[in-house]
Protein backbone atom coordinates (compact mmCIF):
# COMPACT_ATOMS: atom_id res chain seq x y z
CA UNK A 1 0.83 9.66 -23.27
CA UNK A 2 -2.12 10.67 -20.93
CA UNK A 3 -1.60 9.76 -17.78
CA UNK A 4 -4.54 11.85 -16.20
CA UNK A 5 -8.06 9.70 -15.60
CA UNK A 6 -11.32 12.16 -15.10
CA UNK A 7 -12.27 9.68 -12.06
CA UNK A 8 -10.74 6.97 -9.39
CA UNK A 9 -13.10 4.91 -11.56
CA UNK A 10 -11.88 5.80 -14.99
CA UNK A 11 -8.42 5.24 -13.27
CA UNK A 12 -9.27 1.64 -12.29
CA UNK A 13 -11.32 0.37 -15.01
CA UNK A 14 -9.54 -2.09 -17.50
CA UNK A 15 -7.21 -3.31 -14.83
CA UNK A 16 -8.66 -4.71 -11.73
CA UNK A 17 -10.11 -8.21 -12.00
CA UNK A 18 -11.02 -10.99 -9.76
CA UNK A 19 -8.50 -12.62 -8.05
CA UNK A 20 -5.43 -10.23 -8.35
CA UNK A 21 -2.46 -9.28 -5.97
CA UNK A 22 -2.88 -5.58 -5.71
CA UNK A 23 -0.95 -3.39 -3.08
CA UNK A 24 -1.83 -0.38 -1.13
CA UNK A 25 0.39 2.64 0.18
CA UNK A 26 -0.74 3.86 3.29
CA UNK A 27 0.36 3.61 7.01
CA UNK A 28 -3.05 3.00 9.30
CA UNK A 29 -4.78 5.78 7.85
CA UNK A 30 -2.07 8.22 6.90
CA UNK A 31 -1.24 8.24 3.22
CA UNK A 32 -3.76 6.14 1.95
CA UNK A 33 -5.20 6.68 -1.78
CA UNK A 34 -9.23 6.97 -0.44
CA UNK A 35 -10.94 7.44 -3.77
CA UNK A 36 -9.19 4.79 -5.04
CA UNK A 37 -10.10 2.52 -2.30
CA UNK A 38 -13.88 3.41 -3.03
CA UNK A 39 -13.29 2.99 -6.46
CA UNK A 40 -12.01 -0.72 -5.81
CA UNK A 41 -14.91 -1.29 -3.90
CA UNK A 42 -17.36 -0.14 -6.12
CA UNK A 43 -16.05 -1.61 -8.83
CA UNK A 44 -17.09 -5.13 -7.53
CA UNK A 45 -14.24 -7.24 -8.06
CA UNK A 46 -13.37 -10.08 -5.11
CA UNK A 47 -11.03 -12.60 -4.27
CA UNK A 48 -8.45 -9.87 -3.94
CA UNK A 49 -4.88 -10.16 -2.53
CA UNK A 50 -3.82 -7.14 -0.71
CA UNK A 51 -0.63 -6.17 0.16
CA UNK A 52 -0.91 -3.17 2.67
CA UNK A 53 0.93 -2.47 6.22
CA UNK A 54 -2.53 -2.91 7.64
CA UNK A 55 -6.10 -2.74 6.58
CA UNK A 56 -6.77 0.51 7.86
CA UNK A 57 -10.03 0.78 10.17
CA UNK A 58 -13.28 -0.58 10.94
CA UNK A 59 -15.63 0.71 8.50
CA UNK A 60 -12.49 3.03 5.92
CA UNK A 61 -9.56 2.58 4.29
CA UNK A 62 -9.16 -1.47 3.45
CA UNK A 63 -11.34 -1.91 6.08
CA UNK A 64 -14.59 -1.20 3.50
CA UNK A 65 -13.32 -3.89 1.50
CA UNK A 66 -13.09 -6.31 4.17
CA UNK A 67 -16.47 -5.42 5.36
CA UNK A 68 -17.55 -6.62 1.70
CA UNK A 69 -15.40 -9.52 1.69
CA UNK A 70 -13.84 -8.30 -1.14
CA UNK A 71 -10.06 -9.51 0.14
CA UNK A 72 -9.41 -13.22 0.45
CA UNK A 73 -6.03 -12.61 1.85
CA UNK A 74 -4.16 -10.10 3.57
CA UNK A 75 0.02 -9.87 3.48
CA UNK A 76 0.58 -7.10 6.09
CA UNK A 77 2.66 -6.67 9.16
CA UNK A 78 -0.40 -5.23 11.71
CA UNK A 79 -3.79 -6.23 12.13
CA UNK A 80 -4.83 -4.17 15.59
CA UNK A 81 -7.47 -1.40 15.09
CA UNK A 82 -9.55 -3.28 12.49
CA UNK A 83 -11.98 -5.48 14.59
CA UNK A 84 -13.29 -6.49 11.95
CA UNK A 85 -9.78 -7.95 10.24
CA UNK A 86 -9.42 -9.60 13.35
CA UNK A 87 -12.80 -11.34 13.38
CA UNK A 88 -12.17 -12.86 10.12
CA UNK A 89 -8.45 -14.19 10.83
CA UNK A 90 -9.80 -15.85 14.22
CA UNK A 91 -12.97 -16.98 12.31
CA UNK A 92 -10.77 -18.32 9.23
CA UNK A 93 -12.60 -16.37 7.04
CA UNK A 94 -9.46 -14.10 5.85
CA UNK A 95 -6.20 -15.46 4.76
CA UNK A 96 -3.53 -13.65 6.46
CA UNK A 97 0.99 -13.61 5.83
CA UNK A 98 2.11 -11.66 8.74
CA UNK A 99 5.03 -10.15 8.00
CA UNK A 100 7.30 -8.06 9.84
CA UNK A 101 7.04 -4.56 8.86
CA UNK A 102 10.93 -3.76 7.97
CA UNK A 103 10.73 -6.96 5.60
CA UNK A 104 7.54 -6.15 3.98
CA UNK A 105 8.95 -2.60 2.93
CA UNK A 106 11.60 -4.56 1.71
CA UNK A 107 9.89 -6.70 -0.07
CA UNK A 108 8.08 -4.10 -2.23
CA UNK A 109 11.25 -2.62 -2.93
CA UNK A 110 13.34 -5.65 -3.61
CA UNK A 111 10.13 -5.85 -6.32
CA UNK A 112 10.57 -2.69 -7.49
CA UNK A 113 13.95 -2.57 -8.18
CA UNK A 114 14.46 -5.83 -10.14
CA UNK A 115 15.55 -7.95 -6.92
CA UNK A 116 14.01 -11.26 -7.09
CA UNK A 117 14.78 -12.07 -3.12
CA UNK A 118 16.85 -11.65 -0.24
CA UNK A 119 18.05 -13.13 3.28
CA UNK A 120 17.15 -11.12 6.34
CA UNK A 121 17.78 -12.19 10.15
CA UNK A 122 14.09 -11.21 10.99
CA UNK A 123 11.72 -13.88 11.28
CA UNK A 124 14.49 -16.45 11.85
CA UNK A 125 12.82 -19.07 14.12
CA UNK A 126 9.40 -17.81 14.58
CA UNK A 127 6.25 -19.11 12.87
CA UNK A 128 7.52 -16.59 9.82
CA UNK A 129 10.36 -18.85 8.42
CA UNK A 130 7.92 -21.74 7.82
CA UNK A 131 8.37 -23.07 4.68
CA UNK A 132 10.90 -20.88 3.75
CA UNK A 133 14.88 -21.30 2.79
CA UNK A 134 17.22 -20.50 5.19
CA UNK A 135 21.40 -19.76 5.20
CA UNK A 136 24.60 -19.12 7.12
CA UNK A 137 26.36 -15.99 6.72
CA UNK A 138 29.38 -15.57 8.90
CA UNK A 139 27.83 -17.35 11.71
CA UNK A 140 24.19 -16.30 11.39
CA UNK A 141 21.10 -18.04 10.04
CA UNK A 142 19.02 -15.73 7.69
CA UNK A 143 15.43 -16.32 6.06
CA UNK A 144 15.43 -15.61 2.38
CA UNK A 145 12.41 -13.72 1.26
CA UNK A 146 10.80 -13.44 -2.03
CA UNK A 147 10.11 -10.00 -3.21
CA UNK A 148 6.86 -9.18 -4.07
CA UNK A 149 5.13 -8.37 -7.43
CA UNK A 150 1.69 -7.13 -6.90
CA UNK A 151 -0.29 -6.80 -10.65
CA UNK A 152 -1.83 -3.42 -9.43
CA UNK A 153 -0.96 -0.66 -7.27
CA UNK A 154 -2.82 1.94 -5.79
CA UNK A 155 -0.79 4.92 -4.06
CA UNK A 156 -1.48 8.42 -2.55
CA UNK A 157 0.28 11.10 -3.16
CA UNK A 158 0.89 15.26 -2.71
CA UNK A 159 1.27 16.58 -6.04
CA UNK A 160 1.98 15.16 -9.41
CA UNK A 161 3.19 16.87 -12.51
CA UNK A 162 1.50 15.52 -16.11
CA UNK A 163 4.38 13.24 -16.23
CA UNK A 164 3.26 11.10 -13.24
CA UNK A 165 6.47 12.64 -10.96
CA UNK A 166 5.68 12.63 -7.54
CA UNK A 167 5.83 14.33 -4.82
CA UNK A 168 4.91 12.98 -1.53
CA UNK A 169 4.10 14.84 2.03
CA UNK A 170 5.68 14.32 5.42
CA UNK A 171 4.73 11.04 6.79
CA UNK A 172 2.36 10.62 4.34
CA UNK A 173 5.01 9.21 2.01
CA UNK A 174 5.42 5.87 4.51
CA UNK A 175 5.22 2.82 1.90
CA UNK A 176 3.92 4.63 -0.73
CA UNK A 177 6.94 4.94 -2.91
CA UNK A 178 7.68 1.29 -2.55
CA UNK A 179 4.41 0.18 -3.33
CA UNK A 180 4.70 2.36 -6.28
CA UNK A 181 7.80 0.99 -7.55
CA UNK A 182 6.63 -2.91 -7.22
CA UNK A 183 3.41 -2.47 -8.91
CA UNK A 184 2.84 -3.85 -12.67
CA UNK A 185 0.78 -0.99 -13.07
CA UNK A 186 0.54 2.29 -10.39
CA UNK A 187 -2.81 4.13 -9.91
CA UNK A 188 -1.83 7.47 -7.76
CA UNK A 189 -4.49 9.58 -6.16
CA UNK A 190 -3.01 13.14 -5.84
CA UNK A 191 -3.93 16.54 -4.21
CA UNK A 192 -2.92 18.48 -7.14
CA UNK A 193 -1.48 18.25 -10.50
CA UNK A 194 0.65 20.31 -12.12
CA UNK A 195 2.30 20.90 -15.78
CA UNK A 196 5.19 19.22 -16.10
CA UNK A 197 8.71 21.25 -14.92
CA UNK A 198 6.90 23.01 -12.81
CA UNK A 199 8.22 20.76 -9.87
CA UNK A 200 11.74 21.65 -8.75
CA UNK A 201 13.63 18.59 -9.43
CA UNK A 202 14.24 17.97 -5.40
CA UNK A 203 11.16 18.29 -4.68
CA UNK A 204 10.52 14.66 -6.87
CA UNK A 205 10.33 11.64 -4.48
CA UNK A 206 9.38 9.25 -7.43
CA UNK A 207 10.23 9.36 -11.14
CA UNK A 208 7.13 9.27 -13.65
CA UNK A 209 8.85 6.01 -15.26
CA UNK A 210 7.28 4.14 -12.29
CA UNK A 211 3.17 5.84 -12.28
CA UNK A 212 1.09 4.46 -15.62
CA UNK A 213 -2.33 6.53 -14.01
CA UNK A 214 -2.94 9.22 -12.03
CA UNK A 215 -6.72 10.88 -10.58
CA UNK A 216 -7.23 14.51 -9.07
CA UNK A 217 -8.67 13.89 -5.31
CA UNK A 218 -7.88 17.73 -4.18
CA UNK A 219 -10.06 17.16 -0.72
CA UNK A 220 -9.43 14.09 0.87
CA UNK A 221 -11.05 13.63 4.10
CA UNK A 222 -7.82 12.46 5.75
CA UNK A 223 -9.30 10.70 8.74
CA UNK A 224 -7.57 10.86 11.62
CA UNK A 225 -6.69 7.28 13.42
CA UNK A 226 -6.89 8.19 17.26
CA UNK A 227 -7.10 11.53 18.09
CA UNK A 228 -5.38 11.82 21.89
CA UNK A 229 -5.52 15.28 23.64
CA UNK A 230 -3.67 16.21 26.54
CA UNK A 231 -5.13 18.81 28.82
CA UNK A 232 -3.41 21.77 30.12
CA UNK A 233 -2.94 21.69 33.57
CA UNK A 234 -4.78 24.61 35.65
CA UNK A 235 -7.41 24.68 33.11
């Protein structure tokens, strides 16, 4: 099976559609699959779900789908550094399910791994555990939480092998393998691709078994959040 897609559109066409759940590795901007996000938003599909930590930044990342209203609802854990994101929560023009960062890793996991839900103490007695089914555990309350499914996922990562095995970089790894594992179907943007068992086994983060696509991006432009430089004193 070919697993290799000429483009981040070739990768995406067939399965995104109006409407869908889809989820998004990334951590503000570190680690986030950027063709693929381009690719999403040129592909013209709306009413979108999207699971992501955040929704990166004013004008890249998520934030270029928010800016064409692409995403009806957001279920992420941060929403500061996106002006826009927040002028569409306070407005009620986006849908938003905050949800605390620890649990929404979980969450992807608990997907990936065949786990339809768990209890957590986080959450317990805030506006998060509305609705939702509580427990006592030797003397605590805990907040079950459903684990989360999206249809589509869309993932960055360092190097794959022909086989879809992955091999993630530094910090850029963040949610990525999680939101790999969840997905129905995982897209993965990569630096560089290489024949398979050429990748010494420890250096595989993530199995093939979980990645259905994968697209070359070898130059990402990797923008960098906040830049914050310290000067040297006597200079």
């Amino acid at each position: 099976m070919n697993k290799i897609y000429p483009s981040a559109a070739a990768a995406l066409d067939g399965i995104v559609r109006d409407g869908q759940l889809i989820a998004v590795g990334g951590f503000g901007l570190c680690g986030i699959p950027e063709a693929l996000i381009d690719a999403l938003r040129d592909s013209g599909v709306k009413n979108l779900t999207a699971i992501s930590n955040n929704a990166g930044v004013d004008g890249f990342g998520l934030g270029k789908l928010l800016e064409t209203r692409q995403i009806r609802k957001m279920i992420s854990s941060y929403v500061g550094e996106n002006k826009e994101f927040e002028r569409q929560f306070l407005a009620g023009e986006l849908e938003l399910e905050f949800t605390p960062q620890g649990t929404l890793a979980e969450k992807l996991r608990a997907g990936g791994a065949g786990i339809p839900a768990f209890f957590t103490r986080t959450g317990v007695g805030t506006l998060v555990a509305e609705g939702k089914e509580t427990r006592e555990f030797d003397g605590h309350t805990y907040l079950m939480e459903r684990a989360l499914l999206p249809e589509v996922s869309l993932v960055k990562a360092w190097r794959a092998d022909h086989s879809g095995n992955l091999q993630f970089r530094l910090t850029a790894r963040n949610f990525n393998p999680a939101v790999a594992m969840a997905g129905r179907i995982t897209v993965v943007e990569v630096e560089e691709i290489v024949p398979t068992g050429s990748m010494e086994p420890d250096s595989v983060h993530l199995p093939g078994i979980y990645v259905q696509r994968i697209v070359l991006n070898a130059h990402p432009e990797k923008r960098i959040e906040k830049r914050t430089l310290t000067e040297k004193t006597g200079a």
